[in-house]
C-alpha atoms as a PDB file:
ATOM      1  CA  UNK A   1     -15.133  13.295  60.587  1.00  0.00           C
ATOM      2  CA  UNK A   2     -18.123  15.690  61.711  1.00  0.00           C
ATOM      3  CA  UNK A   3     -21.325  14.940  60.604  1.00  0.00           C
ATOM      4  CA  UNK A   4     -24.061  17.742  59.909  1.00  0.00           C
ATOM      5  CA  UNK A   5     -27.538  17.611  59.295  1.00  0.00           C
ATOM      6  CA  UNK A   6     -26.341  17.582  55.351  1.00  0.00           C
ATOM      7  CA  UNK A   7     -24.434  14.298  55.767  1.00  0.00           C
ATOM      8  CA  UNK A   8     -27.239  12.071  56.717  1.00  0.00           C
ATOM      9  CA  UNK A   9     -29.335  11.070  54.504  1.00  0.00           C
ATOM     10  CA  UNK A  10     -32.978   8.561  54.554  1.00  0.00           C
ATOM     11  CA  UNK A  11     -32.240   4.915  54.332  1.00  0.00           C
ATOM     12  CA  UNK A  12     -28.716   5.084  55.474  1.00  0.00           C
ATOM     13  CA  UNK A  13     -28.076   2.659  58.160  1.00  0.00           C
ATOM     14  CA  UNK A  14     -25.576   3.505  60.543  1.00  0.00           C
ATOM     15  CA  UNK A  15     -23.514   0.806  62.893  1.00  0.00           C
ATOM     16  CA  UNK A  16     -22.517   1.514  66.176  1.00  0.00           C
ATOM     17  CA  UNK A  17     -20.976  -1.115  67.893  1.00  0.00           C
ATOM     18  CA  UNK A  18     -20.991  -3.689  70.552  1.00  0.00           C
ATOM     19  CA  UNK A  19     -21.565  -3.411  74.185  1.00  0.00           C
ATOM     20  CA  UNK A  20     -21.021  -6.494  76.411  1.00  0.00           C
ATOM     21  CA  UNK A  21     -23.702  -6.609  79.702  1.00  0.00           C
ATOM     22  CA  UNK A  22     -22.440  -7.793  83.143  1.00  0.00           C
ATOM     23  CA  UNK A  23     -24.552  -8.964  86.186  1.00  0.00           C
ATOM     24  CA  UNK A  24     -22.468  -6.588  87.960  1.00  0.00           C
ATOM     25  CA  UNK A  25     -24.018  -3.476  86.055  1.00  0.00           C
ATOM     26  CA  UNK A  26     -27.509  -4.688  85.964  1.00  0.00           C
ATOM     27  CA  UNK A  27     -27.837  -5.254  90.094  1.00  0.00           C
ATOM     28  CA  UNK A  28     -26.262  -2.039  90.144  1.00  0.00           C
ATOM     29  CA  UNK A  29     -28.242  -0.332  87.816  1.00  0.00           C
ATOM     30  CA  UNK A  30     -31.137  -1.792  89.098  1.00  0.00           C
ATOM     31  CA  UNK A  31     -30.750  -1.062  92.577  1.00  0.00           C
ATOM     32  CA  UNK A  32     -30.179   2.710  92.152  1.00  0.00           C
ATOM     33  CA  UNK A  33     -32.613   3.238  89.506  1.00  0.00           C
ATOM     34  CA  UNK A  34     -35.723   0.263  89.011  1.00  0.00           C
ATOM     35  CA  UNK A  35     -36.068  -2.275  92.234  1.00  0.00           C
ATOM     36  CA  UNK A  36     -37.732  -4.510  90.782  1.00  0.00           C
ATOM     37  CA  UNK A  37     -37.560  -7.955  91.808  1.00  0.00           C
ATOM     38  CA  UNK A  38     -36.355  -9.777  88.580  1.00  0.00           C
ATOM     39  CA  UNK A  39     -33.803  -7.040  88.464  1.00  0.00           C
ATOM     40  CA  UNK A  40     -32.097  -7.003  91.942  1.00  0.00           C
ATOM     41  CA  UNK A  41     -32.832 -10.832  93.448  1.00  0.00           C
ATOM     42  CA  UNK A  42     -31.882 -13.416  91.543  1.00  0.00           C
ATOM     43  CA  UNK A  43     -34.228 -16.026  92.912  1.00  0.00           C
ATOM     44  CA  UNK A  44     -37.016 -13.945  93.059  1.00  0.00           C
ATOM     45  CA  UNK A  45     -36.079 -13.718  89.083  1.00  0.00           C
ATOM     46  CA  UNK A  46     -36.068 -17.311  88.940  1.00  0.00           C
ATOM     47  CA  UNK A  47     -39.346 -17.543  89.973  1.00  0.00           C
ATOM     48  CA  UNK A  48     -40.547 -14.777  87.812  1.00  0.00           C
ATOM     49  CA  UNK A  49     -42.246 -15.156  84.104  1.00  0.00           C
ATOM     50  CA  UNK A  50     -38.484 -14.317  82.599  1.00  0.00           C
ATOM     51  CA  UNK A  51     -37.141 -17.528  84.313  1.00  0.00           C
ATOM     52  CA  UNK A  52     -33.944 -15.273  85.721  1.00  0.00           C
ATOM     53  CA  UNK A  53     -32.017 -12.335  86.033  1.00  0.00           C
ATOM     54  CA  UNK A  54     -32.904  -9.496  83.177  1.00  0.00           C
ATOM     55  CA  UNK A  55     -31.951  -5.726  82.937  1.00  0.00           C
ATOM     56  CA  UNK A  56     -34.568  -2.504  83.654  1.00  0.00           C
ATOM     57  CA  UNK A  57     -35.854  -1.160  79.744  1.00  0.00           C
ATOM     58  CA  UNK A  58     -34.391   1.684  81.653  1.00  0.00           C
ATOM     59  CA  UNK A  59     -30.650   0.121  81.491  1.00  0.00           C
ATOM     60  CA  UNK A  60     -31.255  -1.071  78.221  1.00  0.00           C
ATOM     61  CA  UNK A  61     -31.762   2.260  76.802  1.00  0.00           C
ATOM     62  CA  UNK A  62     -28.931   3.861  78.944  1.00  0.00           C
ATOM     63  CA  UNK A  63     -26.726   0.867  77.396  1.00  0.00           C
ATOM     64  CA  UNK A  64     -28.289   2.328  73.641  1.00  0.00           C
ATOM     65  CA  UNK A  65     -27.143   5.803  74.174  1.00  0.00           C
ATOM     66  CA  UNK A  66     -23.256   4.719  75.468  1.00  0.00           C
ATOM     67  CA  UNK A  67     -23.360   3.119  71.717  1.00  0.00           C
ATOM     68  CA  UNK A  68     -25.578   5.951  70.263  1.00  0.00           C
ATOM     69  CA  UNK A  69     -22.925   8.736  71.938  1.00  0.00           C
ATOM     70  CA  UNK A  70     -19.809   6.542  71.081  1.00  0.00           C
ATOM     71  CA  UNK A  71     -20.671   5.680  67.760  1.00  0.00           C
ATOM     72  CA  UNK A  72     -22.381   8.586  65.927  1.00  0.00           C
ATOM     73  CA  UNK A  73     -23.405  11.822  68.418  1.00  0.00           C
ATOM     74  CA  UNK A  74     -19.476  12.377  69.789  1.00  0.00           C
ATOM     75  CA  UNK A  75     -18.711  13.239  65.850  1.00  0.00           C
ATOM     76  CA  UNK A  76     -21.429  15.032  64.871  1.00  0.00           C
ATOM     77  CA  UNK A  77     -23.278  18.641  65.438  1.00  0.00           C
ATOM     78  CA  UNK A  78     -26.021  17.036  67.632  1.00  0.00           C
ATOM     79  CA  UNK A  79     -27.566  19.652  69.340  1.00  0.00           C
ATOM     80  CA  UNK A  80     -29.751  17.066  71.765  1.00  0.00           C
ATOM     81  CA  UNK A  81     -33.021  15.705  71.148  1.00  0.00           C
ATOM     82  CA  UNK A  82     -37.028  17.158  71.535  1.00  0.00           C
ATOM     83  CA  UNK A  83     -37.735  13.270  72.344  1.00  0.00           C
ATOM     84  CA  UNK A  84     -38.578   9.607  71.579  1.00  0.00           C
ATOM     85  CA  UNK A  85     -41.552   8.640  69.713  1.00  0.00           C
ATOM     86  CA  UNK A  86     -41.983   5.237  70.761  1.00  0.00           C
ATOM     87  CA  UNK A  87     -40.003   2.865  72.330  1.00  0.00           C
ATOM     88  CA  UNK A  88     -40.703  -0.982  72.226  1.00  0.00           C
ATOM     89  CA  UNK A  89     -38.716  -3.467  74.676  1.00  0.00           C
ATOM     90  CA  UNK A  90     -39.036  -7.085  72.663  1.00  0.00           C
ATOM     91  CA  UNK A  91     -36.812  -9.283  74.488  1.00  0.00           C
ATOM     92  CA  UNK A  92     -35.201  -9.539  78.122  1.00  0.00           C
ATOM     93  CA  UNK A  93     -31.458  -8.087  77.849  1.00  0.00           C
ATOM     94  CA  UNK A  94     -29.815 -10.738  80.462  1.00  0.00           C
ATOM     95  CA  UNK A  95     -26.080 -11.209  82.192  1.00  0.00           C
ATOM     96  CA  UNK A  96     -23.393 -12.202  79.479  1.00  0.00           C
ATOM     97  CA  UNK A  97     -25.261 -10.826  76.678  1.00  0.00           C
ATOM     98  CA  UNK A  98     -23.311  -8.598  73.882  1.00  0.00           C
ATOM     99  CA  UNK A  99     -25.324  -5.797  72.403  1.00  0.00           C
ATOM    100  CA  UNK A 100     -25.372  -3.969  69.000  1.00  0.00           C
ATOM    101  CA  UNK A 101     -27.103  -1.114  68.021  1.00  0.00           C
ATOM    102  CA  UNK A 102     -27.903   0.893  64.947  1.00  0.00           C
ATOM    103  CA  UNK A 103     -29.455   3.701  63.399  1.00  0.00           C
ATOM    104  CA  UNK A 104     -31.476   4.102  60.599  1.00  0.00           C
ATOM    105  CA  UNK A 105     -32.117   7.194  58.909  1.00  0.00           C
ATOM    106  CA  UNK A 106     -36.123   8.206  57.862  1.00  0.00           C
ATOM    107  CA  UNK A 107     -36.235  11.933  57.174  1.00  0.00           C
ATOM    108  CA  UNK A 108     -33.859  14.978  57.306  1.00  0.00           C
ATOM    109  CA  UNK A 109     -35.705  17.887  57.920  1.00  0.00           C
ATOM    110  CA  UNK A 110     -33.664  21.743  57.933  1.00  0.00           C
ATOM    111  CA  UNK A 111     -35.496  24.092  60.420  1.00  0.00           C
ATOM    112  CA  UNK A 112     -37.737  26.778  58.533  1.00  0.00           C
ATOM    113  CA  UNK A 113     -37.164  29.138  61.846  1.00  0.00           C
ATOM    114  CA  UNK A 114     -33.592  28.233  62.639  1.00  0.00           C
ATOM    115  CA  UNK A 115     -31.439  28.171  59.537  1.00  0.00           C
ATOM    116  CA  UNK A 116     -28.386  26.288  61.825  1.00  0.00           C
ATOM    117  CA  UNK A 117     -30.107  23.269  62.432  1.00  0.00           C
ATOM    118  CA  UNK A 118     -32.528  20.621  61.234  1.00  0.00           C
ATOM    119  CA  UNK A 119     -34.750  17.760  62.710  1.00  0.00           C
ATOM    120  CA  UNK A 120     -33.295  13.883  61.918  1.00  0.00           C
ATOM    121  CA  UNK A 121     -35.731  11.308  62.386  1.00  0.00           C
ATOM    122  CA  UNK A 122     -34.799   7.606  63.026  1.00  0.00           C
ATOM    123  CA  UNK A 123     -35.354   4.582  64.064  1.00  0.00           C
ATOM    124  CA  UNK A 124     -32.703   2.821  66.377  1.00  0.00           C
ATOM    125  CA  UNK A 125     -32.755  -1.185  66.992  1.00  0.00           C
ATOM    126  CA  UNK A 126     -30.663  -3.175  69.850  1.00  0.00           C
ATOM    127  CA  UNK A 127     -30.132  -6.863  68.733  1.00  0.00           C
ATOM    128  CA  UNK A 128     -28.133  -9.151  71.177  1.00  0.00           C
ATOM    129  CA  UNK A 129     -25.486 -12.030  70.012  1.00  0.00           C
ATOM    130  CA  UNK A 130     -28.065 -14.103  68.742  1.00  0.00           C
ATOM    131  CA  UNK A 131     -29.432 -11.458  66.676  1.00  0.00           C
ATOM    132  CA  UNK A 132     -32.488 -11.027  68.518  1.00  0.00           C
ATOM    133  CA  UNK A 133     -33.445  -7.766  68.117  1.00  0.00           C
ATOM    134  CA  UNK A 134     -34.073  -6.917  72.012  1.00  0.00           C
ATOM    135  CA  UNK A 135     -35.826  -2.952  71.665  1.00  0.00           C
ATOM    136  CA  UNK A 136     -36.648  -0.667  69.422  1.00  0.00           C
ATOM    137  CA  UNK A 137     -37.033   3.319  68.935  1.00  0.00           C
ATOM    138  CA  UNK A 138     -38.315   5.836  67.168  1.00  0.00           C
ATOM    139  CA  UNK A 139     -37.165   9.596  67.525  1.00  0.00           C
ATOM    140  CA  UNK A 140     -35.764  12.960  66.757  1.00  0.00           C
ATOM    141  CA  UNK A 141     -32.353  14.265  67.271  1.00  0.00           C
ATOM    142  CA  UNK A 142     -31.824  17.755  66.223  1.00  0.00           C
ATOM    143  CA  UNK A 143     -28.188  18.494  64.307  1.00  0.00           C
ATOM    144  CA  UNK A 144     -26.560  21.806  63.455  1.00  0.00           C
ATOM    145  CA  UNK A 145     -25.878  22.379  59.400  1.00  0.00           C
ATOM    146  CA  UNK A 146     -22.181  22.926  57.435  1.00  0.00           C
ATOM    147  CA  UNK A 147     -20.684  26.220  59.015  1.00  0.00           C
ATOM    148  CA  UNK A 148     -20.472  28.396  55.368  1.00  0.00           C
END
């Protein structure tokens, strides 16, 4: 079902799924994109503060949208996003961990200037399998209203 700016609403929490985190994809990740030690040399990571292998905030939040895109923005009018508020990174995300993400709702705002499209505001939280909740956001994602 398509979701408009109409059909969400403040409060409403919104699932979207699990994502399961290799070692494989955070060297490679890490290596293209954020070099760091304790994310491309596992004894370097050993000997860091995080005790071991952990992925870039960067992978983390490219892990979040997969979920975000998978489980709410491929059914919906999303016309993109004018940015993230805030974003918080609470706990290392590490090899064999299983993430799940979800959305919830603060304010639904139609445009005054465009009359297709509104501003949602929410706040989006990655927990792993212990429940942990590993980062959080804050943003905007701008949706397109009912077609008439």
């Amino acid at each position: 079902m398509m979701r408009y700016l109409e059909d969400f609403h403040p409060g409403e929490k919104i699932q979207l799924g699990n994502y399961a985190v290799t070692r494989e994809e955070i060297l490679e990740f890490a290596r293209r994109y954020d070099p760091q030690p304790f994310h491309v040399d596992e004894e370097a990571a050993k000997r860091s503060i995080y005790g071991g292998l952990i992925a870039s905030g960067w992978h983390t939040i490219a892990m979040f949208m997969r979920l975000f895109v998978d489980g709410l923005v491929s059914d919906s009018s999303s016309m993109g996003s004018p940015g993230i508020d805030e974003i918080r990174f609470l706990k290392p995300v590490r090899p064999g961990d299983t993430l799940s993400a979800r959305v919830v709702i603060r304010d639904v705002v139609p445009s005054r200037s465009k009359p297709d499209r509104g501003h949602v505001r929410a706040s989006y939280e990655v927990v792993n399998q212990a429940g942990e909740t590993v980062m959080t956001m804050i943003g905007l994602g701008i949706y397109g209203r009912r077609p008439a």
